[in-house]
N, C-alpha and C. Protein backbone atom coordinates (compact mmCIF):
# COMPACT_ATOMS: atom_id res chain seq x y z
N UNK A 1 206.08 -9.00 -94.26
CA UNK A 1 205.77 -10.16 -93.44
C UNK A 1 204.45 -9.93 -92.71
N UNK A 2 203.82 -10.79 -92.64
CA UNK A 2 202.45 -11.34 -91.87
C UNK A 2 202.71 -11.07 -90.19
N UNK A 3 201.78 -10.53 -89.30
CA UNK A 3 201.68 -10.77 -88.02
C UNK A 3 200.50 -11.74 -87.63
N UNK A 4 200.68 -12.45 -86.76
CA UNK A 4 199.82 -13.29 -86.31
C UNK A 4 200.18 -13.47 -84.42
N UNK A 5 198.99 -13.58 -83.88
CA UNK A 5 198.72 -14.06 -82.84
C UNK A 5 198.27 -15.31 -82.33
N UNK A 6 199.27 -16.01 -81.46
CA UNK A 6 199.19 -17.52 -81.59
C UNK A 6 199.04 -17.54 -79.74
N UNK A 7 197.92 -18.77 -79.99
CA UNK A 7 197.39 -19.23 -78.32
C UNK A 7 198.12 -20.33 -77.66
N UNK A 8 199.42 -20.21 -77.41
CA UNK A 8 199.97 -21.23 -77.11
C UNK A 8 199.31 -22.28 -75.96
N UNK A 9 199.22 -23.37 -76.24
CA UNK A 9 198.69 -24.44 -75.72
C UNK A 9 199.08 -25.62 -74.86
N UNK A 10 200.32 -25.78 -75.32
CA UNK A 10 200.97 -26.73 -74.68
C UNK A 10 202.41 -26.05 -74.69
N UNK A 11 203.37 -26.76 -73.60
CA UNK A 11 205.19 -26.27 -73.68
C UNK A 11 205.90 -26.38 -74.19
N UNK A 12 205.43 -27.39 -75.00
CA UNK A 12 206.59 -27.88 -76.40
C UNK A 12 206.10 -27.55 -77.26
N UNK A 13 205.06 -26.53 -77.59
CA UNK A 13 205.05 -25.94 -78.85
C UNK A 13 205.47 -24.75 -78.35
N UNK A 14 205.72 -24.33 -77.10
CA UNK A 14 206.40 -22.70 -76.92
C UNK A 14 207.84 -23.38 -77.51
N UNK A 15 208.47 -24.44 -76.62
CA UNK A 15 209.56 -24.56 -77.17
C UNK A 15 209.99 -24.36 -79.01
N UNK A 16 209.16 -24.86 -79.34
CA UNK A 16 209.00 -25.26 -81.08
C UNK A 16 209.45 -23.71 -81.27
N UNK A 17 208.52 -23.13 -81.10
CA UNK A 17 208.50 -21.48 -81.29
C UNK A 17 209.72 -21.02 -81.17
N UNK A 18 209.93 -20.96 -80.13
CA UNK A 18 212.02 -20.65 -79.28
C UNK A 18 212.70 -21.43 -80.10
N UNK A 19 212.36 -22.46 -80.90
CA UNK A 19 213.41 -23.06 -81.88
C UNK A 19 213.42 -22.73 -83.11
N UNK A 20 212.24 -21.76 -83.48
CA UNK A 20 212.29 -21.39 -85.07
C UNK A 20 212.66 -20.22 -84.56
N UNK A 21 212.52 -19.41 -83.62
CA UNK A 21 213.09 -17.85 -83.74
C UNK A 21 214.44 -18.40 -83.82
N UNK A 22 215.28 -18.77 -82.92
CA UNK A 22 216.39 -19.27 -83.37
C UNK A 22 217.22 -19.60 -84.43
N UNK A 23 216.60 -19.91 -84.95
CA UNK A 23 216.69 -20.10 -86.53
C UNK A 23 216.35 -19.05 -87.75
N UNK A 24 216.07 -18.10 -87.02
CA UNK A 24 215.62 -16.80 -87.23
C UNK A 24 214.20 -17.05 -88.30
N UNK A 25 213.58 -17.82 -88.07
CA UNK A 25 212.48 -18.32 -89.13
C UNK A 25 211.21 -17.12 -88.48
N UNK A 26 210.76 -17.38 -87.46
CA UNK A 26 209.96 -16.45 -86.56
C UNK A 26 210.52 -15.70 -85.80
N UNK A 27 210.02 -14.00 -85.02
CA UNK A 27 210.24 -13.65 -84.20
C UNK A 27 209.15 -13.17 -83.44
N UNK A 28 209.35 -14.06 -82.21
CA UNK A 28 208.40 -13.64 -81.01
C UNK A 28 208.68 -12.25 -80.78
N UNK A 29 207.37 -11.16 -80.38
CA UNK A 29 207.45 -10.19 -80.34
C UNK A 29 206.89 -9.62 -79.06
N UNK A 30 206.08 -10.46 -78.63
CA UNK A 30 206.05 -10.17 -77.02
C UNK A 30 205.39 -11.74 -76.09
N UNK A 31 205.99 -12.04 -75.20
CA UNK A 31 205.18 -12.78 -74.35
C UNK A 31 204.29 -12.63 -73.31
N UNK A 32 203.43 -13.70 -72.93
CA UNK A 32 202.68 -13.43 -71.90
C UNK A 32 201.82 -12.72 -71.84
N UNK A 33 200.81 -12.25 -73.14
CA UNK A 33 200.06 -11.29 -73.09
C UNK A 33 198.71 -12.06 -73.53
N UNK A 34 197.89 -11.54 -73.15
CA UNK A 34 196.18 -12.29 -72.63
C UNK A 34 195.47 -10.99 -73.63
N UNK A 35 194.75 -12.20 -74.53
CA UNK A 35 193.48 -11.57 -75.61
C UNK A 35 192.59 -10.27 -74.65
N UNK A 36 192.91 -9.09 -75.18
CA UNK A 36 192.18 -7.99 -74.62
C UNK A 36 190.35 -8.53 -74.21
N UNK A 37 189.73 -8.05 -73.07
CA UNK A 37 188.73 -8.41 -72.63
C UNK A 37 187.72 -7.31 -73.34
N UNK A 38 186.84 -7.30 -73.71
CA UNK A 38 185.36 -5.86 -74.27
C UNK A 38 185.40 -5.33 -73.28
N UNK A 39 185.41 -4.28 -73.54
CA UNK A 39 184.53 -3.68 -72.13
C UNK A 39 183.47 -3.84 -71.89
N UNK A 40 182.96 -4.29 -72.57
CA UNK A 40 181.21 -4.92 -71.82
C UNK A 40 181.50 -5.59 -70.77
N UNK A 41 182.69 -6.55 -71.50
CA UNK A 41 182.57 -8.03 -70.69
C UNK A 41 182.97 -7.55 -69.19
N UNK A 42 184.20 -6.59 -69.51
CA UNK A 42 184.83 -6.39 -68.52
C UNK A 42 184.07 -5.55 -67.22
N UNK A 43 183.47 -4.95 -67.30
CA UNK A 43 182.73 -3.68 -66.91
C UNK A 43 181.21 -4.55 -65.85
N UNK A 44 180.84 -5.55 -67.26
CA UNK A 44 179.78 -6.28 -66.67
C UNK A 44 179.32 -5.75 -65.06
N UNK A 45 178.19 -5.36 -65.34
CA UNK A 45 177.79 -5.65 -63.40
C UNK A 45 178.31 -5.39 -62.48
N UNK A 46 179.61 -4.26 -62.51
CA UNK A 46 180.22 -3.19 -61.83
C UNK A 46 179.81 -2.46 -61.44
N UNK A 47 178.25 -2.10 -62.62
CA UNK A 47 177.55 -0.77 -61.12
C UNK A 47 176.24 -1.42 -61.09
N UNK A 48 175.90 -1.30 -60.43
CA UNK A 48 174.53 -2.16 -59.62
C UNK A 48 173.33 -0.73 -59.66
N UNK A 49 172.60 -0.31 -60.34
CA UNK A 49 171.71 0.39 -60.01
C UNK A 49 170.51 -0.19 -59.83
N UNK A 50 169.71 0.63 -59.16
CA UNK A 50 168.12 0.94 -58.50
C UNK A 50 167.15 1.39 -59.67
N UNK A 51 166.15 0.44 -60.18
CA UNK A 51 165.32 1.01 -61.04
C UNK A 51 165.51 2.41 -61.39
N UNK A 52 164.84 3.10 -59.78
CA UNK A 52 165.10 4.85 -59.91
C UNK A 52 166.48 5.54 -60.45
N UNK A 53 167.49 4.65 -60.19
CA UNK A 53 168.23 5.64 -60.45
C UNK A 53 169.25 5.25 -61.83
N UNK A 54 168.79 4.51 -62.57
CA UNK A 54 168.75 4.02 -63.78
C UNK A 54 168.15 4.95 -64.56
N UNK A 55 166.54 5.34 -64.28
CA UNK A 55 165.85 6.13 -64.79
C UNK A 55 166.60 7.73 -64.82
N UNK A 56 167.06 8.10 -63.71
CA UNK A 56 167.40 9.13 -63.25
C UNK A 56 168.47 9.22 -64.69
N UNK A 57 169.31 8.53 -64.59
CA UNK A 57 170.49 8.49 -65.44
C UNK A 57 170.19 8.92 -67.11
N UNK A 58 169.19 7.56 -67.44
CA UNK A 58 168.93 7.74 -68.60
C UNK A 58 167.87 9.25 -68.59
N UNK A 59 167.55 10.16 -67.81
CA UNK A 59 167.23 11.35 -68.18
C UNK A 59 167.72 12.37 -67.98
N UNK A 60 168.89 12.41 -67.29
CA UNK A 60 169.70 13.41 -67.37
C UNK A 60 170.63 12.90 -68.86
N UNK A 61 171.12 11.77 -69.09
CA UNK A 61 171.23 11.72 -70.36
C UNK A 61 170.79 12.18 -71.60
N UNK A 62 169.41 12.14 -71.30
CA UNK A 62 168.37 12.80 -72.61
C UNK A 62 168.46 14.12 -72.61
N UNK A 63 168.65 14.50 -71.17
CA UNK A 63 168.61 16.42 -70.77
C UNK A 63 170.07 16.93 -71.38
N UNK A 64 170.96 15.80 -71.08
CA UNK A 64 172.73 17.00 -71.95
C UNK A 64 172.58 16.66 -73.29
N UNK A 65 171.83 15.93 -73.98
CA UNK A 65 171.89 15.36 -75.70
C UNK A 65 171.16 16.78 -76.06
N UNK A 66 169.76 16.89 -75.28
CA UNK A 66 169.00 18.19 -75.91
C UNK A 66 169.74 19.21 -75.45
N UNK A 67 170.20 19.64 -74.13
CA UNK A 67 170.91 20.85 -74.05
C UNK A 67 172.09 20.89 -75.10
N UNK A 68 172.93 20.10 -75.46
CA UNK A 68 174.34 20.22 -76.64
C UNK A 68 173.44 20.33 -77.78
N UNK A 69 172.21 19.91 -77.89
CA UNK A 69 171.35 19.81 -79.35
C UNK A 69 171.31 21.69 -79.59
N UNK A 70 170.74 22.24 -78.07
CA UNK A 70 170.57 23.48 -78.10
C UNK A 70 171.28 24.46 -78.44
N UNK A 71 172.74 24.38 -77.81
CA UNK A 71 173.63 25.14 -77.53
C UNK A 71 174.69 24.83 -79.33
N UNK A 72 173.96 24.63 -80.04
CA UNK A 72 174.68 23.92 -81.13
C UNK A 72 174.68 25.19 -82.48
């Protein structure tokens, strides 16, 4: 059998739903659960940096890539 994820929209198609599991045609397998967010999306604009310390970041970044490059 097929899984699918359905966006319920209106209440009488939840009902519809509750009437074919019933019928054992479908089985709902979990409710109430919300399309996972990216973490981009989610994360978005959570840390606020300072030109400088953006920079700072992206070069200590560059400094552990070459040190693990080293130590390799």
């Amino acid at each position: 059998m097929d899984t699918v994820l359905l966006e319920i929209t209106n209440e009488k198609a939840y009902k519809l739903i509750q009437d074919l599991e019933a019928l054992d045609i479908v089985k709902i397998l979990e409710k109430n659960t919300k399309p996972k967010e990216s973490l981009s999306k989610r994360f978005a604009g959570s840390l606020n940096l300072t030109d400088q310390q953006y920079e700072e970041f992206q070069q200590h970044v560059i400094d552990s890539r070459n040190e693990w490059e080293r130590n390799i």
